[in-house]
C-alpha atoms as a PDB file:
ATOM      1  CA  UNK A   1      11.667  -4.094 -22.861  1.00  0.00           C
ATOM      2  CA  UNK A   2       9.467  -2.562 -25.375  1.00  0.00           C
ATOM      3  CA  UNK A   3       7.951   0.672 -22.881  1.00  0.00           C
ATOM      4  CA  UNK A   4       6.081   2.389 -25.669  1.00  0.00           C
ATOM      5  CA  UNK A   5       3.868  -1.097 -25.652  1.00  0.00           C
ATOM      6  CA  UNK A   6       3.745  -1.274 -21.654  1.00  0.00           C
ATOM      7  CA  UNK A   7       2.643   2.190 -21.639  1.00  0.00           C
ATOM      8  CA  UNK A   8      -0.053   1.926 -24.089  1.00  0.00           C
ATOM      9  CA  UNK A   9      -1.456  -1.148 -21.977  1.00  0.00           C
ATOM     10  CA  UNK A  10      -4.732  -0.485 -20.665  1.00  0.00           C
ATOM     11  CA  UNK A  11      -4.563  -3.887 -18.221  1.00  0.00           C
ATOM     12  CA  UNK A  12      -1.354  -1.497 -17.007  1.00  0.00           C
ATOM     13  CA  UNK A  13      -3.313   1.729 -16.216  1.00  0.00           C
ATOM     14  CA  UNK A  14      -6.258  -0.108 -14.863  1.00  0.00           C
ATOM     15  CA  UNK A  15      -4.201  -1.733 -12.194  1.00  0.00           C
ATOM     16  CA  UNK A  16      -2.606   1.253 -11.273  1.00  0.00           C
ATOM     17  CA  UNK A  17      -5.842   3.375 -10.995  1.00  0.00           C
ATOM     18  CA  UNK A  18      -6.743   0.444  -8.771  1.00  0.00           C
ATOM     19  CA  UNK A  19      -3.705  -0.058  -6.995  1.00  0.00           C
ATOM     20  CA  UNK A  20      -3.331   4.274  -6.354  1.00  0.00           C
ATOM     21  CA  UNK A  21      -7.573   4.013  -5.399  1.00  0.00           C
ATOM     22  CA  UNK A  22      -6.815   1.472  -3.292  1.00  0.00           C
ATOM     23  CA  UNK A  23      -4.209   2.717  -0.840  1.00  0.00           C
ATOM     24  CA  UNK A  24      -6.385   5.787  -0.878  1.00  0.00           C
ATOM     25  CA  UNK A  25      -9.449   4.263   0.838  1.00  0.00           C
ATOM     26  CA  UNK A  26      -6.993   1.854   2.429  1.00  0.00           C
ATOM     27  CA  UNK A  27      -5.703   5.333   4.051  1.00  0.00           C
ATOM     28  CA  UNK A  28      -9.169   6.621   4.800  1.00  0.00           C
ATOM     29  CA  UNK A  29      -9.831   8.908   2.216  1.00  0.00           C
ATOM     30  CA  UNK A  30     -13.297   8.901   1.000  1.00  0.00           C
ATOM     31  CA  UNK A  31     -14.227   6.710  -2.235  1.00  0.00           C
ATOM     32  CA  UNK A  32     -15.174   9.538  -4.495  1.00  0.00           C
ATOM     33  CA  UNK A  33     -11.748  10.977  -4.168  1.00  0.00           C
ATOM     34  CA  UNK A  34     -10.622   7.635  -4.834  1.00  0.00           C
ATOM     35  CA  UNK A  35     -12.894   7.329  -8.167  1.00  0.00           C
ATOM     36  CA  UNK A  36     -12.125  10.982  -9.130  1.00  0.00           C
ATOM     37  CA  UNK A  37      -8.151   9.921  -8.891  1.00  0.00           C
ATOM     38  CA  UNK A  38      -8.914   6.566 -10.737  1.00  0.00           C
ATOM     39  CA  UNK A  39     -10.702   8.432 -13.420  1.00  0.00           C
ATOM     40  CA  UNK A  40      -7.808  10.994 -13.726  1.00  0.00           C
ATOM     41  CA  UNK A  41      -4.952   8.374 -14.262  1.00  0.00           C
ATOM     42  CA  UNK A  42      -7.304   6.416 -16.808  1.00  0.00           C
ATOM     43  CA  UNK A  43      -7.885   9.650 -18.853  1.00  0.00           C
ATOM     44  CA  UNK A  44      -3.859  10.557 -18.927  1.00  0.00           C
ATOM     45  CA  UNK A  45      -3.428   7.130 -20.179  1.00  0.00           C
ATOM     46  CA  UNK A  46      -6.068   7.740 -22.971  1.00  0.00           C
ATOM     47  CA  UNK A  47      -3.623  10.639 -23.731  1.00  0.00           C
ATOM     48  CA  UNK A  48      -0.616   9.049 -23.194  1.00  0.00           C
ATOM     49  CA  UNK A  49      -1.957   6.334 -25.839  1.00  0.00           C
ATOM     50  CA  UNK A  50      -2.909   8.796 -28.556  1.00  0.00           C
ATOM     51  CA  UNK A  51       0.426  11.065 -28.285  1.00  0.00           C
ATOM     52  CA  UNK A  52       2.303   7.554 -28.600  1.00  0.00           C
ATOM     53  CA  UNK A  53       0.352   6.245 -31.693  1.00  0.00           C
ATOM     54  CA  UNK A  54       0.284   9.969 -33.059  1.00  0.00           C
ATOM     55  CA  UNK A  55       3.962  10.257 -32.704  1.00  0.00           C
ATOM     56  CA  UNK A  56       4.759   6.293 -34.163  1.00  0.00           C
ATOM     57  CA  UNK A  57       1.825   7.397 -36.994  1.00  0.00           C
ATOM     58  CA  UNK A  58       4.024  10.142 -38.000  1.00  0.00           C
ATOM     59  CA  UNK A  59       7.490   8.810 -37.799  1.00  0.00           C
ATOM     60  CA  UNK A  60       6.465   5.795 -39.899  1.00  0.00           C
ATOM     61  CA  UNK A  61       5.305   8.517 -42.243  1.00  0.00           C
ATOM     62  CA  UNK A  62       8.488  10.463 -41.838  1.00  0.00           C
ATOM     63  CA  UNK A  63      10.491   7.441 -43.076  1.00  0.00           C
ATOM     64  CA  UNK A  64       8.042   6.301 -45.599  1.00  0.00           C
ATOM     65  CA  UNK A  65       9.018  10.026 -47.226  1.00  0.00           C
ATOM     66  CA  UNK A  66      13.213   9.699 -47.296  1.00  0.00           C
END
């Protein structure tokens, strides 16, 4: 399975921001925790995305110099 392309996925991240937001409300917390929380796991995967490209930027680099 090829995780650092699973984990770059935004259709992944979106359904678990939906999925987490979801059991929250479904548990009776109130829906602008749940939006806060769904906004939180979108941003780390914006961050997760860039240190991933960043770090497959520079090893292709890396190789392209031996």
């Amino acid at each position: 399975m090829d995780w650092k392309r699973k984990l770059t996925s935004r259709k992944l991240w979106l359904a678990v921001a939906a999925f987490v937001s979801g059991l929250i409300v479904a548990f009776g917390g109130a829906e602008s925790t749940a939006n806060t929380v769904a906004g939180v796991i979108l941003q780390g995967a914006a961050v997760l995305g860039y240190l991933l490209a960043e770090g497959l930027t520079d090893a292709a680099a890396a190789d392209g110099r031996r």
